[in-house]
Protein backbone atom coordinates (compact mmCIF):
# COMPACT_ATOMS: atom_id res chain seq x y z
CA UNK A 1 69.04 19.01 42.86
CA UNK A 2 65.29 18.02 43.70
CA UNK A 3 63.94 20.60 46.15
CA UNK A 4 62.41 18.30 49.05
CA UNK A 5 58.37 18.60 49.30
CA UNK A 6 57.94 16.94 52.57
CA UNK A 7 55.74 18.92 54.73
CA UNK A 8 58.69 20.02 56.70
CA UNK A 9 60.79 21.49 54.19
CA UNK A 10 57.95 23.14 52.22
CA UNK A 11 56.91 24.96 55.85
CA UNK A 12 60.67 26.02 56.33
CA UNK A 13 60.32 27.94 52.81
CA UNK A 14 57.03 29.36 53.57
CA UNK A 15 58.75 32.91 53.80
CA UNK A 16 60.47 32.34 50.44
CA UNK A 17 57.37 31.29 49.13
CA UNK A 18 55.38 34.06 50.07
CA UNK A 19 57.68 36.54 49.37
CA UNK A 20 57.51 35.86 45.38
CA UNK A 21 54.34 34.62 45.37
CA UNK A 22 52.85 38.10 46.58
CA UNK A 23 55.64 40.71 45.45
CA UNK A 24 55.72 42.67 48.73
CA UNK A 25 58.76 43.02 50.57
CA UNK A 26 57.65 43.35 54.17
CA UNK A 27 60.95 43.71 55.80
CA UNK A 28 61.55 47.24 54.47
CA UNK A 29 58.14 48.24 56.54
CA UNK A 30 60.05 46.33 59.78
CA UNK A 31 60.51 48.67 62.39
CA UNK A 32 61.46 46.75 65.91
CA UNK A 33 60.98 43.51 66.68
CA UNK A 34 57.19 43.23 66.23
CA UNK A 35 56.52 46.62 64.96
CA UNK A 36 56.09 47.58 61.17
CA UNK A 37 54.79 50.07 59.93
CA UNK A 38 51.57 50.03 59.20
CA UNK A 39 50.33 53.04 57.19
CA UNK A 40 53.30 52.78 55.01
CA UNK A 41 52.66 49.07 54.16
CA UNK A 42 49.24 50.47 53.06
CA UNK A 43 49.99 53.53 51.07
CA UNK A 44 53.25 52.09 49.57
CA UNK A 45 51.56 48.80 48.27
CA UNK A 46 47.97 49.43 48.09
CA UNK A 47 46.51 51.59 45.67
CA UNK A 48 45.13 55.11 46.22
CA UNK A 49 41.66 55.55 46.45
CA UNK A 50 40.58 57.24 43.39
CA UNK A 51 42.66 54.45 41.68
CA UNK A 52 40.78 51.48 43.08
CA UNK A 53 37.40 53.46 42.31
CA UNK A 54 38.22 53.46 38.74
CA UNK A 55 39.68 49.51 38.70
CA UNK A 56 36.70 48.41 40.54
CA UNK A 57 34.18 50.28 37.78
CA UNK A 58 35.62 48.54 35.06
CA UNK A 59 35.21 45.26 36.50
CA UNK A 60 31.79 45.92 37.49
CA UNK A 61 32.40 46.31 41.14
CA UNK A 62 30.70 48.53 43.65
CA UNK A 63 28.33 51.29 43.61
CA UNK A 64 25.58 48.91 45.55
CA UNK A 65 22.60 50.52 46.54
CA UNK A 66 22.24 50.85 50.32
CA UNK A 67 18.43 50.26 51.26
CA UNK A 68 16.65 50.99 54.33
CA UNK A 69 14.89 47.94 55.91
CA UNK A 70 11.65 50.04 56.75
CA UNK A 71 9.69 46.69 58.19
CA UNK A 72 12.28 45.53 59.98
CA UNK A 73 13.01 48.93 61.50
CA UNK A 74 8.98 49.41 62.20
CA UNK A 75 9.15 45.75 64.32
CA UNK A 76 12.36 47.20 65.93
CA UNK A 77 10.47 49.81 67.14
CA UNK A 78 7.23 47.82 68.04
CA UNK A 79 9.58 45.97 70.50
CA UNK A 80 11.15 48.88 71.73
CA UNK A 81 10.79 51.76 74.58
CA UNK A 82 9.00 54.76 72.72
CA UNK A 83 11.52 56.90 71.06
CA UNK A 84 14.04 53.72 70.77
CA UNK A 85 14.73 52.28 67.32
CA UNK A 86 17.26 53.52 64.85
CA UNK A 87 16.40 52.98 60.85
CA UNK A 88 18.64 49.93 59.95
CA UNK A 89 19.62 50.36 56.35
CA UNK A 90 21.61 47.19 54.58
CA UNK A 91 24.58 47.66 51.65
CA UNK A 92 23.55 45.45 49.13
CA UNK A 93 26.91 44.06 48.28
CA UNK A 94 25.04 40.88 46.34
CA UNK A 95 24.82 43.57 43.48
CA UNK A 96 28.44 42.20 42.83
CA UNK A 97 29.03 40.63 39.91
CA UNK A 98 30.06 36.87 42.48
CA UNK A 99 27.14 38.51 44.68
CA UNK A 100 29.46 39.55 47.86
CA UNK A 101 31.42 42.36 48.60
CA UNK A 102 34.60 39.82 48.49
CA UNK A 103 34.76 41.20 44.61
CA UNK A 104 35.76 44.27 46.08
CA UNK A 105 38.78 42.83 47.53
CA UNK A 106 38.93 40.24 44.59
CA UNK A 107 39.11 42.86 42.31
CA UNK A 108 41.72 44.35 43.10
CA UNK A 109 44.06 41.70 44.01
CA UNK A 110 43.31 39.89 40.67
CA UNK A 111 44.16 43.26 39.10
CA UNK A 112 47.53 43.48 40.58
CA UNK A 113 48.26 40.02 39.74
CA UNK A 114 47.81 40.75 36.22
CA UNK A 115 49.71 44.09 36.41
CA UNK A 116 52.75 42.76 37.81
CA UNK A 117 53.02 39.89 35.23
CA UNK A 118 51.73 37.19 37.10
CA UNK A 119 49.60 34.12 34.97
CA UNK A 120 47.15 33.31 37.51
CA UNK A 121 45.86 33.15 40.89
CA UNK A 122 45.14 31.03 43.83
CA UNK A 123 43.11 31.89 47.38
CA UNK A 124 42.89 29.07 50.06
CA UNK A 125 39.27 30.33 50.83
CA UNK A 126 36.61 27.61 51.60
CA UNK A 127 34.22 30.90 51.32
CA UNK A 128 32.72 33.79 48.81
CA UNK A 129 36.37 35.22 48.20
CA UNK A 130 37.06 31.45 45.95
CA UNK A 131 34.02 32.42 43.93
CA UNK A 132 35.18 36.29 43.55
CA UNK A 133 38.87 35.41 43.04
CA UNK A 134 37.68 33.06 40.50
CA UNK A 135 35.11 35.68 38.96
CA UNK A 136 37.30 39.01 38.29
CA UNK A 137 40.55 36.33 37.25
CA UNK A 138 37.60 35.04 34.23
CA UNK A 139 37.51 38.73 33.48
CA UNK A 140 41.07 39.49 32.87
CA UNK A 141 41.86 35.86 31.50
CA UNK A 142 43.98 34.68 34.38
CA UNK A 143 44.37 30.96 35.46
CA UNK A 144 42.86 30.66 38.95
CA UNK A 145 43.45 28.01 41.44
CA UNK A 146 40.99 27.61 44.74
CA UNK A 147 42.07 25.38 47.85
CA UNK A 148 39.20 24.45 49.85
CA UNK A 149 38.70 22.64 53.34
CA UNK A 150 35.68 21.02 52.55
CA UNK A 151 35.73 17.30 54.46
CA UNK A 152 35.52 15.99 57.97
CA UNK A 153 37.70 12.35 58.28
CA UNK A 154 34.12 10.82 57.11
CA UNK A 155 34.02 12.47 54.06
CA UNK A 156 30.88 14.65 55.09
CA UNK A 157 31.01 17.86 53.46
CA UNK A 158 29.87 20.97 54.48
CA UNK A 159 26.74 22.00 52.26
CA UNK A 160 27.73 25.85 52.31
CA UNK A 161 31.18 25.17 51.19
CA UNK A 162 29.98 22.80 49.11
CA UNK A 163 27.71 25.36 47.48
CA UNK A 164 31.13 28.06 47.05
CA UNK A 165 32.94 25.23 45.44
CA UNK A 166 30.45 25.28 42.54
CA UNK A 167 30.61 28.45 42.34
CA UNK A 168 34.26 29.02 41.49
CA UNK A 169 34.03 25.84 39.42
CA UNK A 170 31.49 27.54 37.28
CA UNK A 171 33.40 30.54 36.79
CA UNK A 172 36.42 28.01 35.57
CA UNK A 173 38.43 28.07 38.55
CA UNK A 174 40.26 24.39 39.11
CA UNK A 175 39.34 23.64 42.71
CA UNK A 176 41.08 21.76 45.16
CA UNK A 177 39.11 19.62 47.54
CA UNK A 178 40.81 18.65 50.90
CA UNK A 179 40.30 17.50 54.61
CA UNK A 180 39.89 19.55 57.61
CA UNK A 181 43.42 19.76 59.02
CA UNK A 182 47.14 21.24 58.05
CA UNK A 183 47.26 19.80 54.66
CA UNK A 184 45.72 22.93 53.83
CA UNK A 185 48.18 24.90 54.06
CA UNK A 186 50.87 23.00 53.24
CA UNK A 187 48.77 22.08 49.64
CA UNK A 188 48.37 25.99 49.39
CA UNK A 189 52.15 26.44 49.66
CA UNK A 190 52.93 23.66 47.13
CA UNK A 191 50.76 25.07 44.31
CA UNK A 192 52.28 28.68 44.38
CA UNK A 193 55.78 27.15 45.00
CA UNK A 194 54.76 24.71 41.58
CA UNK A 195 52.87 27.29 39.34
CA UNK A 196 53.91 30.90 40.11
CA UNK A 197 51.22 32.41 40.66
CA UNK A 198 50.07 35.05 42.36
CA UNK A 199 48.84 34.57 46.07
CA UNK A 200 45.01 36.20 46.47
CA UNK A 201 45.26 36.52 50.03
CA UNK A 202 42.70 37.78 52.02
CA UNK A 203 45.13 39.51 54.47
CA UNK A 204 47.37 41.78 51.87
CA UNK A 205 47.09 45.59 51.29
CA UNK A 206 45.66 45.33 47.41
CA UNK A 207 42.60 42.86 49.26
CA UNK A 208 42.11 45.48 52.33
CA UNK A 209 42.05 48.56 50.20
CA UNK A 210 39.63 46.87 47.88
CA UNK A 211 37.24 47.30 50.57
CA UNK A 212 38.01 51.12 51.39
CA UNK A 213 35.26 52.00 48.67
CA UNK A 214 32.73 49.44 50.69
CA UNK A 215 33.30 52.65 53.80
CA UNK A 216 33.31 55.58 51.31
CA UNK A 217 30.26 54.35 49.81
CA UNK A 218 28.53 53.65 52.83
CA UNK A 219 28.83 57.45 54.03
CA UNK A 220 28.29 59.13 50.83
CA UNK A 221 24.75 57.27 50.63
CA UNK A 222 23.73 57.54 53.88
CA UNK A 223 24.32 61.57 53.22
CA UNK A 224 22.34 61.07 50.54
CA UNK A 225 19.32 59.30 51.66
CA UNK A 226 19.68 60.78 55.81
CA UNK A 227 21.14 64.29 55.34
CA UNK A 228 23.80 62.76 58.02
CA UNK A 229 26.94 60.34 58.79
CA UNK A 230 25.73 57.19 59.72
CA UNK A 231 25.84 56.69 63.59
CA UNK A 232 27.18 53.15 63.84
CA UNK A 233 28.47 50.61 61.01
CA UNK A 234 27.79 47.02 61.69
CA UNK A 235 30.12 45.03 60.34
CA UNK A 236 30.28 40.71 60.29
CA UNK A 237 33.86 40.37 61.90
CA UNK A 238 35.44 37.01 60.96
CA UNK A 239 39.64 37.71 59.55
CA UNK A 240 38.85 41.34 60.04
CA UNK A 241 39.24 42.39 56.60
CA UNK A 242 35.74 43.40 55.76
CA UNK A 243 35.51 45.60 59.46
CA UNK A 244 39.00 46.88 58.75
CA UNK A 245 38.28 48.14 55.42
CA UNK A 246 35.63 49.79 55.87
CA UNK A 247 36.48 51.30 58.99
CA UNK A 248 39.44 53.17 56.98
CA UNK A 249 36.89 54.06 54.38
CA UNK A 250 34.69 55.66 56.39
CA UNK A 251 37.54 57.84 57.72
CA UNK A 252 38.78 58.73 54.45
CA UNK A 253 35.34 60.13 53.53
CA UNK A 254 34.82 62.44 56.68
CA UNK A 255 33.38 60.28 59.00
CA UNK A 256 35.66 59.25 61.92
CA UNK A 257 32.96 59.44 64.68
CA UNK A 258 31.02 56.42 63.33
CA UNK A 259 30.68 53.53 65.46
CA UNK A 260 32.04 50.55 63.92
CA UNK A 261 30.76 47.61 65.88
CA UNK A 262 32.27 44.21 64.94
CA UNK A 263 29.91 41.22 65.12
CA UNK A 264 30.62 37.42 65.22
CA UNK A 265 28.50 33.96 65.64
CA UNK A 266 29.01 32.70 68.99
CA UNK A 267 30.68 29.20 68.19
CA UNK A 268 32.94 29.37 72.08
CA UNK A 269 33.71 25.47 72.55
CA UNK A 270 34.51 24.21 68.82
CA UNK A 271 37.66 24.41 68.00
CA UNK A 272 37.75 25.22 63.96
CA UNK A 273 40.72 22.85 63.31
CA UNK A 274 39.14 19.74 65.23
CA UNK A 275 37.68 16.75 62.60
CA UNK A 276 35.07 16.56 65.33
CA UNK A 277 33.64 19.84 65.43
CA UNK A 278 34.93 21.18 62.05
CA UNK A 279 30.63 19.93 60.47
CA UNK A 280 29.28 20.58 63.94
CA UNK A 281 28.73 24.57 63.36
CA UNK A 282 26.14 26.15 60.73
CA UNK A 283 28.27 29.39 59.64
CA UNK A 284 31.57 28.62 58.09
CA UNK A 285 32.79 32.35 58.68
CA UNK A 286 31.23 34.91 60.56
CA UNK A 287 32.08 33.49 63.92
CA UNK A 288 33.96 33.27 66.58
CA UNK A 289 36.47 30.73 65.64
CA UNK A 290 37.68 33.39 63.37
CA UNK A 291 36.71 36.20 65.57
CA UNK A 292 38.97 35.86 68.35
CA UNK A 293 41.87 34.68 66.74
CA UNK A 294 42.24 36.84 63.90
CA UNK A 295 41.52 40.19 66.78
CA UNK A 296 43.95 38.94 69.08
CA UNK A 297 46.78 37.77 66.91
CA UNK A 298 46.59 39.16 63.16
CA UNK A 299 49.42 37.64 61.72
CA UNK A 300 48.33 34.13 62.52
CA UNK A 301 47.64 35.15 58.53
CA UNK A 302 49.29 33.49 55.08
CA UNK A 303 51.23 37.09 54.64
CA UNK A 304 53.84 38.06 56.92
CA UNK A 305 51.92 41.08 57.91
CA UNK A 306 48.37 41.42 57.97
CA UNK A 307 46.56 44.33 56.19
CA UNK A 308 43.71 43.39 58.39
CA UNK A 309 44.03 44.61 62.18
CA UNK A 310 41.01 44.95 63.36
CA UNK A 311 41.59 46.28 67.00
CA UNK A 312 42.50 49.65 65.36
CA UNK A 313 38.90 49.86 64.25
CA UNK A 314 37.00 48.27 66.46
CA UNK A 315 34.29 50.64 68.61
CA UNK A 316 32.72 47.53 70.13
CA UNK A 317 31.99 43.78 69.37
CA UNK A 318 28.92 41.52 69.83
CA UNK A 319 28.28 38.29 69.62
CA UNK A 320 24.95 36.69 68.38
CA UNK A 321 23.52 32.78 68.70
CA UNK A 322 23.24 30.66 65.60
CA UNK A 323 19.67 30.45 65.65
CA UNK A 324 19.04 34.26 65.96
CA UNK A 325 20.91 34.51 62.44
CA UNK A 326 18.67 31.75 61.19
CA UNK A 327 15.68 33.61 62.54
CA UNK A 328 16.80 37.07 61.14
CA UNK A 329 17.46 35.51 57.35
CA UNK A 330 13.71 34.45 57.51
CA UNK A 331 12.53 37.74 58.51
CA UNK A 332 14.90 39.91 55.98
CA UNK A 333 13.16 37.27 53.17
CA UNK A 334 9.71 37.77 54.38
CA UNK A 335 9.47 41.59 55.72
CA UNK A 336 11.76 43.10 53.05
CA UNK A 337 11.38 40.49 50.57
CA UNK A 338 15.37 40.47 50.16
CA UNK A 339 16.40 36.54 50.60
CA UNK A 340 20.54 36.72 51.15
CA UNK A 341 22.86 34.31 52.54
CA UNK A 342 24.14 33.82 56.19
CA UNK A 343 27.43 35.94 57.04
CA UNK A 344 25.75 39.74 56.02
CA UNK A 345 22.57 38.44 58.01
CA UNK A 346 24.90 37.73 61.07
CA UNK A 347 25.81 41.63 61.03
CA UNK A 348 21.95 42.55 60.67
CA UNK A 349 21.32 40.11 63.50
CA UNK A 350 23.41 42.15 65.92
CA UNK A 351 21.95 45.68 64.12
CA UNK A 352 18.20 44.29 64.61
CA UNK A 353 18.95 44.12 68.50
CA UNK A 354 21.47 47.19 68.70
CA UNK A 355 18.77 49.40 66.95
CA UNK A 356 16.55 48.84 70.06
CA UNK A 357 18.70 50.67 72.19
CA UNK A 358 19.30 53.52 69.65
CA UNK A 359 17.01 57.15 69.26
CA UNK A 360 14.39 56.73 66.57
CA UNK A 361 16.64 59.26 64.32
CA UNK A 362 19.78 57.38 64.80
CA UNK A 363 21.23 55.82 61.38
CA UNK A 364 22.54 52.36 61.81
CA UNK A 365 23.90 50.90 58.47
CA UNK A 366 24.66 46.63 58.08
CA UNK A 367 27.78 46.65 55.80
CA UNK A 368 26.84 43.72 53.54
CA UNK A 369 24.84 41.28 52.32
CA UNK A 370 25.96 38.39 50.18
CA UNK A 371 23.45 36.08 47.84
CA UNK A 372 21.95 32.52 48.93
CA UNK A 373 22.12 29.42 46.97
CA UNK A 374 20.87 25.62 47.95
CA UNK A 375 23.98 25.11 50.36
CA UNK A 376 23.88 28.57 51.70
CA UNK A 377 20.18 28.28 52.75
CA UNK A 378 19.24 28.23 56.59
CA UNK A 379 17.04 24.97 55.48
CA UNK A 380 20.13 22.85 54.00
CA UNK A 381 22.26 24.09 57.03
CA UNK A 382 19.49 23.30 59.58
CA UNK A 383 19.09 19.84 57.81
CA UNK A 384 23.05 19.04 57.83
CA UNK A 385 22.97 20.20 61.61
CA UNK A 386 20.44 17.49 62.46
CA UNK A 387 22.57 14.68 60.10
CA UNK A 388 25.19 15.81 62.47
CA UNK A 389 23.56 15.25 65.96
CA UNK A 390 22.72 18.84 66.50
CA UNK A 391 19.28 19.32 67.90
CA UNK A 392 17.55 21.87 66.38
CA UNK A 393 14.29 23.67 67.91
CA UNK A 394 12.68 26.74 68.81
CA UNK A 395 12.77 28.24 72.24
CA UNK A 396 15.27 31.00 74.41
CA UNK A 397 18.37 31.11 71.99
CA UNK A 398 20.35 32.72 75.49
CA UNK A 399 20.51 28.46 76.10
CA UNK A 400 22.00 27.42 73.02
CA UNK A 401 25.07 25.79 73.13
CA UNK A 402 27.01 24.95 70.22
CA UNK A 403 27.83 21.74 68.57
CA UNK A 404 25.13 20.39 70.67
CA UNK A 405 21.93 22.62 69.72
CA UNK A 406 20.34 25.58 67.77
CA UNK A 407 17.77 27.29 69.19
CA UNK A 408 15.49 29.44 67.25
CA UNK A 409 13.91 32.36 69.02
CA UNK A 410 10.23 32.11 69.45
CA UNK A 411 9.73 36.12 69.27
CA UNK A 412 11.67 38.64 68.38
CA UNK A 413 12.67 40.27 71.34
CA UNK A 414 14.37 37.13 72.57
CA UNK A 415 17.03 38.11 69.75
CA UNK A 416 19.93 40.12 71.87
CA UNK A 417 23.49 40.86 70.98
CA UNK A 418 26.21 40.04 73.55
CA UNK A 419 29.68 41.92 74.21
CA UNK A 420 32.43 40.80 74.02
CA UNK A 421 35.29 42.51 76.28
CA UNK A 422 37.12 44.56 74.00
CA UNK A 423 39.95 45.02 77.01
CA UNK A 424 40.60 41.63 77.72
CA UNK A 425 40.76 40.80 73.70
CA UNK A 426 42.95 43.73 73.29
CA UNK A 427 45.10 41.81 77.26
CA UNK A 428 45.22 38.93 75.03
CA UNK A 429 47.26 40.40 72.33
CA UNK A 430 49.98 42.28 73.77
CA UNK A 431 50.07 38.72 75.53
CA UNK A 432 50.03 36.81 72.10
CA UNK A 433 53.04 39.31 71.12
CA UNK A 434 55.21 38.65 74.39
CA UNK A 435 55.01 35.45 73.30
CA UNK A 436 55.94 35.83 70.15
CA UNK A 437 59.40 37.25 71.04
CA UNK A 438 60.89 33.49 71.99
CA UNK A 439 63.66 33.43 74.77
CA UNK A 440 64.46 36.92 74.55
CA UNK A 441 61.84 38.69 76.07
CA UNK A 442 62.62 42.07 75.19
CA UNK A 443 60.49 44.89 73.01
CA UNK A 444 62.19 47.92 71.98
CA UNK A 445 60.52 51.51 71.86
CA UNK A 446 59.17 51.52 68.62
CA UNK A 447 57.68 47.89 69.43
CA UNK A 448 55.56 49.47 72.67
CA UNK A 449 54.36 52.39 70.47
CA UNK A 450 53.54 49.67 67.69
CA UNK A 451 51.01 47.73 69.99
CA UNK A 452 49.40 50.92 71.52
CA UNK A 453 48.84 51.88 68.36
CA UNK A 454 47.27 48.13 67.03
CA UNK A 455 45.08 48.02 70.34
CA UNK A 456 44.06 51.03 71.25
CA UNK A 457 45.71 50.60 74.66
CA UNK A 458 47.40 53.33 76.33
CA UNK A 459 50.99 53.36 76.54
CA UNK A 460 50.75 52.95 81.08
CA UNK A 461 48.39 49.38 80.49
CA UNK A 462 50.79 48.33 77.28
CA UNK A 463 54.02 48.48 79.90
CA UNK A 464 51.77 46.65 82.59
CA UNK A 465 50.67 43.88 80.56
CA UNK A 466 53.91 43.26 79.19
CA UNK A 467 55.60 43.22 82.64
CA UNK A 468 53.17 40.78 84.21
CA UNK A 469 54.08 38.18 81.37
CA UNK A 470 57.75 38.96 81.84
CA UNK A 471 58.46 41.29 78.81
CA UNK A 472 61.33 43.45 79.53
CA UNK A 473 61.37 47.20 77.29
């Protein structure tokens, strides 16, 4: 009998799908109705850390240098109150062999693939993971499939996704081009139902412990070059893998008092699914669109669980304007003579005004940076921004509003980061997971212990959240 592929049907086996298409069976982690758990997902399926040390060496992965950014620092401190300015220092993840520290993840995901039989790969990534995915499965002579959202309903394509595309085409990958909208997924579903192959997510314990070493890293250098644990970890917070990973990293290598300080592009007002606003934002990850989301409901994912959980991790968050990144990527080129690409620059955005509220001998450390290319560049994104009616200028970024303008500071000291309410993020999920109990409204213990432990939330505000939107326990 033919197995329907309406969009329908295909949705109603997206468990089924999953399921064999990743080799994880997430039930046995289930532990109530929401909870799971967590650790045991990770140590069970994931790989221990010695063990993805050694797979990432042999496919060139990791061991980037971590620099200190002494101009930048020195113009921090020009700005700042005397005895203000910590020494930024950068990861230089676009030492990886597809120039991001998505090979970390990459790597390890593509290795499991080919451990457990599987005869390719495929990642619905419209972003540096494609291009990684698509590297490390050239290296171990997997077939690898990318699905991309690339088009508005006017065929306009974004130039940085446009530019990622390339990329995984070069390194043989068959990409598949689509419209902003649900076909994505449902096209995503369809070619691991058709071929087999192994699902790449972003969100799965092989792709989250792949970026443990990014945190282990990070500390033993900063011993190295600072004789101390770095003070705070900036980290570009988009699914929440990258912050995630190396939040656990850094814990695993004796540092659990750093700071890890999630930061996003502030894109409040465009909605990331809309035709209209899907070419009307410069950063295609990065940003809030992601930000929110991902922190307030992880399993909005393609897995059944998310490896990723963010609000575990998460010290503070910041948000930063468009045009500050855009300013920031020119100075990183022209102070340190290091031109990278837009998503690690968003992280060194919110470090370049965090720093100036920091003692002199505090050590702040930007977890990546990722490389440029002609799509990638703040000139072809400033130029699509103006094709799309976006006004672009200089002036006080604090007025920028998005999908309507980009403001590029005039000085320095007009760059500022802006928090975001870690309470009413972590309000919004124990919301987000009444919800997600249907009709019967009911958590059990382990369920209550589950979100306290996914928000940081103590056990009295869990109980009084979930009774105000009618949760019973």
């Amino acid at each position: 009998m033919r197995v329907p592929m309406d969009y329908a049907s295909v949705m109603a086996r997206r468990g089924e799908i999953m399921r064999s298409s990743v080799g994880i069976d997430y039930d046995k982690f289930t532990t109530g109705r929401i909870a799971f758990d967590y650790e045991r997902m990770m140590s069970e399926t994931g790989y221990a850390l010695d063990e993805v040390k050694r797979i990432q060496r042999e496919s060139n992965v990791g061991d980037t240098p971590l620099i200190e950014l002494k101009n930048l620092t020195r113009l921090v401190r020009h700005i700042s109150e005397p005895g203000r300015g910590a020494r930024i220092f950068v990861k230089d993840e676009a030492n990886n062999p597809a120039r991001s520290f998505k090979d970390r993840r990459a790597s390890l995901s593509v290795h499991n693939a080919l451990m457990k039989g599987y005869k390719g790969v495929v990642a619905a990534t419209s972003g540096n993971y494609g291009a990684a995915v698509a590297s490390q499965a050239a290296r171990k002579n997997l077939s690898c499939i990318i699905v991309q959202e690339v088009f508005d309903s006017l065929g306009f394509e974004q130039p940085e996704i446009a530019e990622k595309g390339r990329a995984c085409e070069a390194y043989g990958a068959e990409v598949l081009q689509l419209s902003v909208g649900p076909e994505l997924f449902y096209i995503f579903l369809l070619v691991l139902e058709e071929t087999g192959f192994f699902n790449a997510s972003l969100y799965t314990p092989f792709s989250v412990a792949g970026i443990e070493t990014l945190g282990t890293e990070i500390v033993e250098q900063s011993r190295t070059l600072t004789g101390r644990n770095p003070d705070a970890i900036v980290s570009t917070h988009a699914g929440g893998g990258i912050t995630t990973g190396t939040a656990r990293g850094a814990i695993k290598a004796g540092s659990p008092d750093t700071l890890i300080i999630g930061a996003s592009v502030d894109l409040h007002g465009l909605h990331m699914a809309s035709d209209r606003d899907f070419n009307r934002k410069s950063f295609t990850t990065g940003h809030t669109g992601f930000g929110f989301p991902f922190a307030v409901w992880p399993d909005r994912s393609d897995v059944p669980r998310n490896a990723a959980r963010v609000l575990r991790y998460l010290d503070r968050y910041v948000t930063v304007t468009q045009g500050s990144v855009f300013y920031i990527t020119e100075a990183l080129a022209q102070l340190e003579g290091l031109e990278r690409g837009p998503a690690g620059n968003t992280s060194l955005t919110a470090a370049f005004s965090l720093a100036q509220t920091m003692d002199e001998d505090a050590v702040l450390v930007v977890n990546e940076t990722e490389y440029t290319g002609a799509g990638k560049h703040p000139y072809a994104q400033i130029a699509f921004a103006k094709k799309m009616g976006v006004e672009v200028f200089r002036g006080d970024p604090t007025e920028e509003k998005p999908g309507k303008n980009i403001i590029i500071p005039l000085r320095p000291e007009q760059i500022e980061a802006e928090d975001v309410d870690l309470d009413r993020l972590r309000e919004s999920y124990v919301k987000n997971a009444g919800k997600s109990l249907g009709d019967e409204a009911l958590m059990t213990a382990a369920d209550i212990e589950f979100l306290c432990e996914d928000t940081r939330l103590s056990r009295k505000r869990a109980e009084e959240l979930l009774s105000e939107n009618g949760v019973s326990f």
